[in-house]
N, C-alpha and C. Protein backbone atom coordinates (compact mmCIF):
# COMPACT_ATOMS: atom_id res chain seq x y z
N UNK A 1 47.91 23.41 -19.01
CA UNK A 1 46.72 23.76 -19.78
C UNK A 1 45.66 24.32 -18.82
N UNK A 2 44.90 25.10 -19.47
CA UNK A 2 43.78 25.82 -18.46
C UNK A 2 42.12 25.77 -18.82
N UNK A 3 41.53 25.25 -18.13
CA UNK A 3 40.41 25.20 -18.29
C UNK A 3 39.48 26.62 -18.16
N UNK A 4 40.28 28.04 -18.50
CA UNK A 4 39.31 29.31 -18.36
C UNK A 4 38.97 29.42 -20.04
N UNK A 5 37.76 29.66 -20.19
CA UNK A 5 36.96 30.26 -21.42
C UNK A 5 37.07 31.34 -21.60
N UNK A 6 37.27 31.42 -23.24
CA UNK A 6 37.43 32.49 -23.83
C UNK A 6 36.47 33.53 -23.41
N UNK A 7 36.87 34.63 -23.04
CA UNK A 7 35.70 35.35 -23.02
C UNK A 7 34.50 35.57 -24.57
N UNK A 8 32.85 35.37 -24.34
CA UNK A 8 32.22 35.63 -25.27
C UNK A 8 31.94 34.28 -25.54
N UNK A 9 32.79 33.24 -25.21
CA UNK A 9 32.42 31.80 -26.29
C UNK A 9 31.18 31.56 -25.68
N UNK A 10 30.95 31.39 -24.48
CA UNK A 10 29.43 31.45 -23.66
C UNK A 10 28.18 31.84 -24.89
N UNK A 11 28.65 33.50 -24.58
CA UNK A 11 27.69 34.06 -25.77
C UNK A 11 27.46 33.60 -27.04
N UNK A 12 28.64 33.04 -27.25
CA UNK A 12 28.69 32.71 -29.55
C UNK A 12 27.39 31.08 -28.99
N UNK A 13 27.29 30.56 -28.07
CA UNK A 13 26.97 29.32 -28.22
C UNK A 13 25.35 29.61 -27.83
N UNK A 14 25.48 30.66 -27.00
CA UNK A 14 23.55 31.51 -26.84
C UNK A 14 23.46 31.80 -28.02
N UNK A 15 24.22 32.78 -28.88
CA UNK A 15 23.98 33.22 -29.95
C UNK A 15 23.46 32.19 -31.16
N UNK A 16 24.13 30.93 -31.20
CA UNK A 16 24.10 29.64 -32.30
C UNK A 16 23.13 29.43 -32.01
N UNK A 17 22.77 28.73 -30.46
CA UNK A 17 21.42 27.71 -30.49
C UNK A 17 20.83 28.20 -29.58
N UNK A 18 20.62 29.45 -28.69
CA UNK A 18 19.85 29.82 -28.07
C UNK A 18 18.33 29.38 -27.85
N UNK A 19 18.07 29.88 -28.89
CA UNK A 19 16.45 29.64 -29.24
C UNK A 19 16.17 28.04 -29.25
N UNK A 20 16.71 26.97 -29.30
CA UNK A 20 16.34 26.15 -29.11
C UNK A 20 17.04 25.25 -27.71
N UNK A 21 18.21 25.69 -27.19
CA UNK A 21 18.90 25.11 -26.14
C UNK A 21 18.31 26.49 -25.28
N UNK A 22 18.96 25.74 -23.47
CA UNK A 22 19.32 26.55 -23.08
C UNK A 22 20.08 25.93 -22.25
N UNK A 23 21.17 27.11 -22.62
CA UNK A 23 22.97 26.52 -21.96
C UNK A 23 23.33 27.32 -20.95
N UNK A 24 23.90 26.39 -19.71
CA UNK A 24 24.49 27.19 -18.90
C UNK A 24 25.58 26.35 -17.80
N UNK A 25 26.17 27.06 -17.05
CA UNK A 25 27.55 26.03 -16.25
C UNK A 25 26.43 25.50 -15.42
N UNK A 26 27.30 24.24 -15.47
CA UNK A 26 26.62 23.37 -14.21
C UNK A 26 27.19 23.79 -12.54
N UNK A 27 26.33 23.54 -11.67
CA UNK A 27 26.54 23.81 -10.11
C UNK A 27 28.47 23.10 -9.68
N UNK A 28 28.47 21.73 -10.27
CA UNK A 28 29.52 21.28 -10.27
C UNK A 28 30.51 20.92 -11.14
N UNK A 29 30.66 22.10 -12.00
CA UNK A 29 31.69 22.38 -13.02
C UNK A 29 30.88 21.93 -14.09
N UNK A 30 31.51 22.13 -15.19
CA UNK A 30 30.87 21.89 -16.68
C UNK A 30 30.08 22.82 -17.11
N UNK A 31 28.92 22.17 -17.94
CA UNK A 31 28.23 23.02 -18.66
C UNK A 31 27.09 21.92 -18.94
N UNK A 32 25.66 22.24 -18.83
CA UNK A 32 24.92 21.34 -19.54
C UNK A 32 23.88 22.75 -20.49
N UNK A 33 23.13 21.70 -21.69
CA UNK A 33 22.37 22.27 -22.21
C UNK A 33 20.85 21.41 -22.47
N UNK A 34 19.88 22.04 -22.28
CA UNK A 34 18.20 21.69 -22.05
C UNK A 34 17.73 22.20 -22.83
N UNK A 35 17.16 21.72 -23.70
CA UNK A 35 15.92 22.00 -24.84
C UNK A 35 15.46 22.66 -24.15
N UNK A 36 14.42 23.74 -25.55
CA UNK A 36 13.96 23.89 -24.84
C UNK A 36 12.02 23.62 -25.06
N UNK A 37 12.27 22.92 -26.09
CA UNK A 37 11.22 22.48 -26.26
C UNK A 37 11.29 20.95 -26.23
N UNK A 38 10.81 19.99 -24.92
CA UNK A 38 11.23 18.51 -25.14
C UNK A 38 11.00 17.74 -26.60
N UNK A 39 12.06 16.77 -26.89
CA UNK A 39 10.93 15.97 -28.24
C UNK A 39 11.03 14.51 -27.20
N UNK A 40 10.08 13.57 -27.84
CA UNK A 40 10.26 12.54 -27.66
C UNK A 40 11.58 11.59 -27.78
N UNK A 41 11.38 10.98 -27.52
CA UNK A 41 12.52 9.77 -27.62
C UNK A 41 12.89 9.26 -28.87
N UNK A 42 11.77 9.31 -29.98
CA UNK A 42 12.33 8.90 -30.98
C UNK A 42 12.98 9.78 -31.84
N UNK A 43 13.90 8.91 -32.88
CA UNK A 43 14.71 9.92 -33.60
C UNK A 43 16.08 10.09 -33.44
N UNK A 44 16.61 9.43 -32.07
CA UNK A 44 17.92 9.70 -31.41
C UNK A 44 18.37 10.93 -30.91
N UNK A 45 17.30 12.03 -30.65
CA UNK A 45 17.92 13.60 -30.67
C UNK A 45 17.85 13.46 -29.20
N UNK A 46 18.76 14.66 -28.61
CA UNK A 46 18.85 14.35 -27.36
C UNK A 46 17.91 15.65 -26.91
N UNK A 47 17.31 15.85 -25.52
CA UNK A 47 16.52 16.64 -24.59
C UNK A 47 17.44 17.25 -23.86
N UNK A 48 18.68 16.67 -23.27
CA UNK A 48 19.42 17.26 -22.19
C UNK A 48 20.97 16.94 -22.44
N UNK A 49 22.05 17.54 -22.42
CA UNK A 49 23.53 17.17 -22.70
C UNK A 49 23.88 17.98 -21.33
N UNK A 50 25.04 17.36 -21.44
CA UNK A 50 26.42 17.97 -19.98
C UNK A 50 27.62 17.49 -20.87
N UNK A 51 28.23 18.67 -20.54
CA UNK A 51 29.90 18.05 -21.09
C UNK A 51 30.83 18.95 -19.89
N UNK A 52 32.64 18.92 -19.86
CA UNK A 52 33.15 19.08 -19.08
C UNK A 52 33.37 20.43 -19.48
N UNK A 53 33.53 21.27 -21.09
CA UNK A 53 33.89 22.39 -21.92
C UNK A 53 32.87 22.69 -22.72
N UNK A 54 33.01 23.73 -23.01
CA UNK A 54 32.09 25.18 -23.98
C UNK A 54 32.61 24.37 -25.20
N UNK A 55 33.85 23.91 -25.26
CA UNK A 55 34.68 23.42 -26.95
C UNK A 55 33.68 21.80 -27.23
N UNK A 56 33.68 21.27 -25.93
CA UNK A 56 32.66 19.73 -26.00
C UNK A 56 31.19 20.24 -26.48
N UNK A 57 30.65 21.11 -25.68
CA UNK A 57 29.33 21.73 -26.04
C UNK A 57 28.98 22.34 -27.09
N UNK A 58 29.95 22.49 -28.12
CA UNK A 58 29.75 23.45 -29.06
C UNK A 58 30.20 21.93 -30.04
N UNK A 59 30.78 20.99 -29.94
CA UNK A 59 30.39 20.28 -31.00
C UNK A 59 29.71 19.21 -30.77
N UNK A 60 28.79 19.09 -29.69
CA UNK A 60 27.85 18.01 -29.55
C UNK A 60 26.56 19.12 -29.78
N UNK A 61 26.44 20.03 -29.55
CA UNK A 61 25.11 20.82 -30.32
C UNK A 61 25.27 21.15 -32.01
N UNK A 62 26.68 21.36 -32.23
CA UNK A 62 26.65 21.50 -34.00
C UNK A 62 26.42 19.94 -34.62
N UNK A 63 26.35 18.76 -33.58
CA UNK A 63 26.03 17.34 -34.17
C UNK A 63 24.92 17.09 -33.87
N UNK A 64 23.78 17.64 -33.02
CA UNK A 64 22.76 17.92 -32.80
C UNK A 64 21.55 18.15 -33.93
N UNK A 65 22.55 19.33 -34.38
CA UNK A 65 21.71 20.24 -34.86
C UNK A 65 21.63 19.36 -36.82
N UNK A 66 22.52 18.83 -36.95
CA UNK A 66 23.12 17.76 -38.00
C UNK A 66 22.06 16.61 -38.07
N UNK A 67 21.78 15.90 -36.87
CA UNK A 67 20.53 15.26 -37.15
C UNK A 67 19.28 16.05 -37.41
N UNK A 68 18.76 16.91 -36.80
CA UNK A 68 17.42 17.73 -36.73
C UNK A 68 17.43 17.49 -38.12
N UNK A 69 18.39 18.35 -38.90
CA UNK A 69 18.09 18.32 -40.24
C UNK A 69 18.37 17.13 -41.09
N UNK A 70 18.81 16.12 -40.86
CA UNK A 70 19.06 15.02 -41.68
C UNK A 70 17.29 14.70 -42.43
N UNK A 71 17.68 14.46 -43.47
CA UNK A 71 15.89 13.68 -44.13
C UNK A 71 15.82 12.34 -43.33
N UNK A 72 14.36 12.80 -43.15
CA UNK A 72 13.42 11.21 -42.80
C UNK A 72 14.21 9.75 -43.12
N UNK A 73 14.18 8.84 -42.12
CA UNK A 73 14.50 7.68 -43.12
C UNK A 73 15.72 7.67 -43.15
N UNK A 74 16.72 8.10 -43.46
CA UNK A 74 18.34 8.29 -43.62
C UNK A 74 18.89 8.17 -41.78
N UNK A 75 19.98 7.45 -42.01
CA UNK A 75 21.02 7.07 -40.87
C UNK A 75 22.36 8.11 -41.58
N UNK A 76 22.81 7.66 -40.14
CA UNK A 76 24.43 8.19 -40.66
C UNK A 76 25.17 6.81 -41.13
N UNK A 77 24.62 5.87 -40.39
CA UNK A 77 25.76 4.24 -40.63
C UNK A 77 25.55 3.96 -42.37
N UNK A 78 26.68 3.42 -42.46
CA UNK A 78 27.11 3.55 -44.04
C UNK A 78 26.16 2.93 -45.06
């Protein structure tokens, strides 16, 4: 198995959340992504992610982006 990226997937993931991330490879492999506007702590949303893949990064920002919009008040736990 190979850890090279599709060419463009980089781009589709600037393209998705650009405006609010900003994603790029880390110095020692991976990839992290930085708000880019901090929020606080509350809420559970995160400020900063690292994962090892573009495929990890692309579904911890589409679960991201899942809370932002969740209504006030509402959890995910059952």
């Amino acid at each position: 198995m190979t850890d090279a990226v599709a060419p463009g997937e980089m781009a589709v993931l600037i393209a998705r959340y650009g405006r609010q991330w900003l994603i790029s490879e880390a110095a020692g492999g991976g990839y992290y992504a930085v708000r880019r506007h901090g929020l606080s702590e509350e809420g559970g949303l995160s400020n900063v992610m690292c994962t090892a893949t573009l495929g990890e990064m692309a579904r911890r920002l589409a679960a991201e982006r899942k809370r932002e919009n969740r209504p006030l008040g509402r959890s995910f736990a059952g």
